[in-house]
C-alpha atoms as a PDB file:
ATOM      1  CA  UNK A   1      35.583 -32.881  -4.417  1.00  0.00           C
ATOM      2  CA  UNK A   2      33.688 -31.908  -7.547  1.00  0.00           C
ATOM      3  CA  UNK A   3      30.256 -32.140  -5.197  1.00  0.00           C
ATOM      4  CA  UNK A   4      32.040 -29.278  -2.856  1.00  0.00           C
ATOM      5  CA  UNK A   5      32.857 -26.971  -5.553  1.00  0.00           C
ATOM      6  CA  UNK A   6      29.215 -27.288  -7.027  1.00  0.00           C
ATOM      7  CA  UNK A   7      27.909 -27.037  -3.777  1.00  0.00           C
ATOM      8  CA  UNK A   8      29.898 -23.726  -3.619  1.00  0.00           C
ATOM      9  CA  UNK A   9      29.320 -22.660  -6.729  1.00  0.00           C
ATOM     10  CA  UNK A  10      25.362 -23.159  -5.800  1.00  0.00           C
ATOM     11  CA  UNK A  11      25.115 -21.328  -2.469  1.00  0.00           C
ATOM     12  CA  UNK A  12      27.340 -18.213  -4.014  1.00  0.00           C
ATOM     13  CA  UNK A  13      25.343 -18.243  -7.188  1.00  0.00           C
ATOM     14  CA  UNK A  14      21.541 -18.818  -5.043  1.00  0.00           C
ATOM     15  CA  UNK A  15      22.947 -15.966  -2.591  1.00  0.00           C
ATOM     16  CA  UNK A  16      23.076 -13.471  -6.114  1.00  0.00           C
ATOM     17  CA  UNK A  17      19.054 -13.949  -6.011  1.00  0.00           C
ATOM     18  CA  UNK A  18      18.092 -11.557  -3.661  1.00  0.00           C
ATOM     19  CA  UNK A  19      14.928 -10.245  -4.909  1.00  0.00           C
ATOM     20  CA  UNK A  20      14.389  -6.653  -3.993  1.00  0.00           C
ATOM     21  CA  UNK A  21      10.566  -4.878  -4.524  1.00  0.00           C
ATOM     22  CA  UNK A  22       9.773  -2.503  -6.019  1.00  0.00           C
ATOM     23  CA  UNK A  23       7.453  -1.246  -3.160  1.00  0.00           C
ATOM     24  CA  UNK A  24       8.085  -0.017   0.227  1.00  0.00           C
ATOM     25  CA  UNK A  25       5.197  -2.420   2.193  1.00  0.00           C
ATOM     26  CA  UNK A  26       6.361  -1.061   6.194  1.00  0.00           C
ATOM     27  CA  UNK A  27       4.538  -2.901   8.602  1.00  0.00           C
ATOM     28  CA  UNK A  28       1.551  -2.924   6.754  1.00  0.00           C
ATOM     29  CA  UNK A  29       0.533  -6.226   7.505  1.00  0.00           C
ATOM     30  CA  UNK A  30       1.014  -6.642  11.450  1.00  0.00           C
ATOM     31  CA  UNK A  31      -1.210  -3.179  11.541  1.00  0.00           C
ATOM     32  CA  UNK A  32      -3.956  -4.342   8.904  1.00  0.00           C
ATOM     33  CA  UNK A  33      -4.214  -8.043  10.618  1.00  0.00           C
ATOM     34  CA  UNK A  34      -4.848  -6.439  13.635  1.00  0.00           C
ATOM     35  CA  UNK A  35      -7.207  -3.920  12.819  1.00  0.00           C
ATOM     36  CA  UNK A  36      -9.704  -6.355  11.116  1.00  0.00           C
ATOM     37  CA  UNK A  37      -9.044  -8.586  14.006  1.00  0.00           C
ATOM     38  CA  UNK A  38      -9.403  -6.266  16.411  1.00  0.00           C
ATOM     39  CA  UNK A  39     -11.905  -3.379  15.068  1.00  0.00           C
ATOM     40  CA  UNK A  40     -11.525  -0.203  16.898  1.00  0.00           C
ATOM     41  CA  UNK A  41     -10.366   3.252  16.230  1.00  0.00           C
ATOM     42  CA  UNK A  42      -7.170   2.885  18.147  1.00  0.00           C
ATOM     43  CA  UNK A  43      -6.461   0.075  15.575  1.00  0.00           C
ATOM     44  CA  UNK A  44      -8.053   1.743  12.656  1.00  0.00           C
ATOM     45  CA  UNK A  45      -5.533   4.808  13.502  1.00  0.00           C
ATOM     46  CA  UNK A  46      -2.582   3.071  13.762  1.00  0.00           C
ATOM     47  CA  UNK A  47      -3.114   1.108  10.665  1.00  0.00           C
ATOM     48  CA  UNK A  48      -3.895   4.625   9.016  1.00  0.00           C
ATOM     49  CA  UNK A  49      -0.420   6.237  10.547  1.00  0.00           C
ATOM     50  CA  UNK A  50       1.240   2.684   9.180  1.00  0.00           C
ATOM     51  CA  UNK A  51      -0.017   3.726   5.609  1.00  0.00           C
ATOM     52  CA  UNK A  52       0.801   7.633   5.662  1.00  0.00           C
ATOM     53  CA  UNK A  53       4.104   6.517   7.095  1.00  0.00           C
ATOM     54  CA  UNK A  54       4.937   4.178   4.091  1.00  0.00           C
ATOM     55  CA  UNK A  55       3.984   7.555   1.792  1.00  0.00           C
ATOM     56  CA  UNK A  56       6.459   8.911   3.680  1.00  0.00           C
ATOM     57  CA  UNK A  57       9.114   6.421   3.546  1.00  0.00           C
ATOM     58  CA  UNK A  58       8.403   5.150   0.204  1.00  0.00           C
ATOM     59  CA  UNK A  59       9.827   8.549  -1.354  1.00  0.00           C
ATOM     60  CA  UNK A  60      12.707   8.666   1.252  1.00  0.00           C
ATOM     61  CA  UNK A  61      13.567   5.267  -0.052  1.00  0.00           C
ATOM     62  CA  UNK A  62      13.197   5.989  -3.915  1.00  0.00           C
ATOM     63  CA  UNK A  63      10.614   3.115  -4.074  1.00  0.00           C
ATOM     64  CA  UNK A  64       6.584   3.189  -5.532  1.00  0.00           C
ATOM     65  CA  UNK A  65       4.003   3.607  -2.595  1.00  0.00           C
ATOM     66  CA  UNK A  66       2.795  -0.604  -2.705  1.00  0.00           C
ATOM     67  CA  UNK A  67      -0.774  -0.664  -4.867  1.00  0.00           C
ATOM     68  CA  UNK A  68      -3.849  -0.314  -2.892  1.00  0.00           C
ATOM     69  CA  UNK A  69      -2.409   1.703   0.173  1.00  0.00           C
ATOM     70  CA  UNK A  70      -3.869   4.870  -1.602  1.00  0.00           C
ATOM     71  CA  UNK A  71      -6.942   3.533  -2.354  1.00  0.00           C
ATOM     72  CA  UNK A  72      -7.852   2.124   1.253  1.00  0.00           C
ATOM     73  CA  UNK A  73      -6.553   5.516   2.744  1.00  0.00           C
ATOM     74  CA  UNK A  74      -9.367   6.785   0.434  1.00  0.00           C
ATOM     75  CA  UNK A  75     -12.022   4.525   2.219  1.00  0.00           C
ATOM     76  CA  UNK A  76     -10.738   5.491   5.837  1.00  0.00           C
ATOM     77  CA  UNK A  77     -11.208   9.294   4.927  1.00  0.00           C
ATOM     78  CA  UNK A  78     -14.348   8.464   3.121  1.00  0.00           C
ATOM     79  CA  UNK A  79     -15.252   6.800   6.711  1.00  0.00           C
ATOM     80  CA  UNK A  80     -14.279   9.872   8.419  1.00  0.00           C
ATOM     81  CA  UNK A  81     -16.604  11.768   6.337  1.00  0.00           C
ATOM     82  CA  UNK A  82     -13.466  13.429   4.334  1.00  0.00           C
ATOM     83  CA  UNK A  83     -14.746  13.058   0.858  1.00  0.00           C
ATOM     84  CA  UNK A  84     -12.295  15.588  -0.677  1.00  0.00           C
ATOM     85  CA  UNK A  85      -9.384  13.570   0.850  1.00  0.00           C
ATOM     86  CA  UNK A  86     -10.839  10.520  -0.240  1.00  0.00           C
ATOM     87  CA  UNK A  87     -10.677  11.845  -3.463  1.00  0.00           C
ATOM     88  CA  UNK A  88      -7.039  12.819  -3.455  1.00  0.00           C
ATOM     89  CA  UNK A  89      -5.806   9.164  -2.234  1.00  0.00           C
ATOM     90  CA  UNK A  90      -8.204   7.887  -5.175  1.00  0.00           C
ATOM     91  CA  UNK A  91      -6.590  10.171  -8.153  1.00  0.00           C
ATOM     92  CA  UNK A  92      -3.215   9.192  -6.523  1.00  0.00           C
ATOM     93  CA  UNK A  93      -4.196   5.677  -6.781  1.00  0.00           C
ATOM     94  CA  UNK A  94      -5.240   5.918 -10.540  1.00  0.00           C
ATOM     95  CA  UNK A  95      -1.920   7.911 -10.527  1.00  0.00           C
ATOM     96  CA  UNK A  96       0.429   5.398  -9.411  1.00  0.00           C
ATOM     97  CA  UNK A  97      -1.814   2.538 -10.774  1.00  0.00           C
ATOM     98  CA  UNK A  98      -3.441   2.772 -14.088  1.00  0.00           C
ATOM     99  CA  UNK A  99      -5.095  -0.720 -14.551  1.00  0.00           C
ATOM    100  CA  UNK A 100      -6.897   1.001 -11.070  1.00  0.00           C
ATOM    101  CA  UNK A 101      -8.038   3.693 -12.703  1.00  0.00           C
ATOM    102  CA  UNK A 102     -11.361   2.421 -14.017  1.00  0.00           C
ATOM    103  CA  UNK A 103     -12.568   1.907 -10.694  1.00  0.00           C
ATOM    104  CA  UNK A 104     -10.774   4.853  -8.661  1.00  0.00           C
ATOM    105  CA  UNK A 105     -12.853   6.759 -11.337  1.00  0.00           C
ATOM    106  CA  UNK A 106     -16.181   5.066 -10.228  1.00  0.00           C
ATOM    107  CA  UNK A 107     -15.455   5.163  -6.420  1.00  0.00           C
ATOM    108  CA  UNK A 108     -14.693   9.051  -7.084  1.00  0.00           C
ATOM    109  CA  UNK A 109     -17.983   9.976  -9.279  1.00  0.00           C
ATOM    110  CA  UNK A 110     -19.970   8.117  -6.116  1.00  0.00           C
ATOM    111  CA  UNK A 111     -18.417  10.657  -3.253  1.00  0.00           C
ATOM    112  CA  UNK A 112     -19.354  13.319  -5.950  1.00  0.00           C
ATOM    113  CA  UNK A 113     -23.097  12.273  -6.197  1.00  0.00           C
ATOM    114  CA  UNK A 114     -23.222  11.730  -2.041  1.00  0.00           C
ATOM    115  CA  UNK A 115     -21.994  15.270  -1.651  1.00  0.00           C
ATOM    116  CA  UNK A 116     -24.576  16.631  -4.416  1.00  0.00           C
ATOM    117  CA  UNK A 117     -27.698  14.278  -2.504  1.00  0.00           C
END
């Protein structure tokens, strides 16, 4: 009997646990896995609409945008030759993140000495 009731106890008590983020992460790992295993731009696009649409979805759902997603929307505008976008995602990144900040900083003064070359 007094095994039951712990066991009880136990499961009610493990099922109060639940650990909620603080982030809102979407699909971003089905899209990412696939677009470094599968490199194209239909890949690379949908892995960039997965991103914006965690932006998106983050604010809906009163959560932080997940660290890095910024920051790597920065490089995929930097590879699309949109440096003043890049820059944007990298202050937001800094932003959101200030431990980041350091090297958004440094990633940011580079675009700005490309665009002055």
């Amino acid at each position: 009997m007094n095994k039951i009731i712990f066991t009880v106890l136990l499961v009610i008590s493990l099922a109060g646990c639940q650990t909620k983020s603080l982030y809102h992460w979407g699909d971003y790992s089905q899209t990412a896995h696939k677009y470094v295993v599968e490199p194209s731009e239909k890949t690379r696009l949908k892995h960039q609409e997965m991103m914006l649409d965690i932006v998106k979805k983050s604010k809906k759902k009163n959560k932080k945008v997940a660290p890095g997603i910024y920051a790597e929307l920065g490089l995929l505008a930097m590879e699309n030759n949109q440096a003043e976008q890049a820059i944007s995602y990298y202050e937001q990144e800094a932003k959101n993140f200030p431990e980041s900040k350091k090297f958004m900083n440094y990633l940011i003064e580079k675009i700005k000495e490309l665009n002055d070359a």
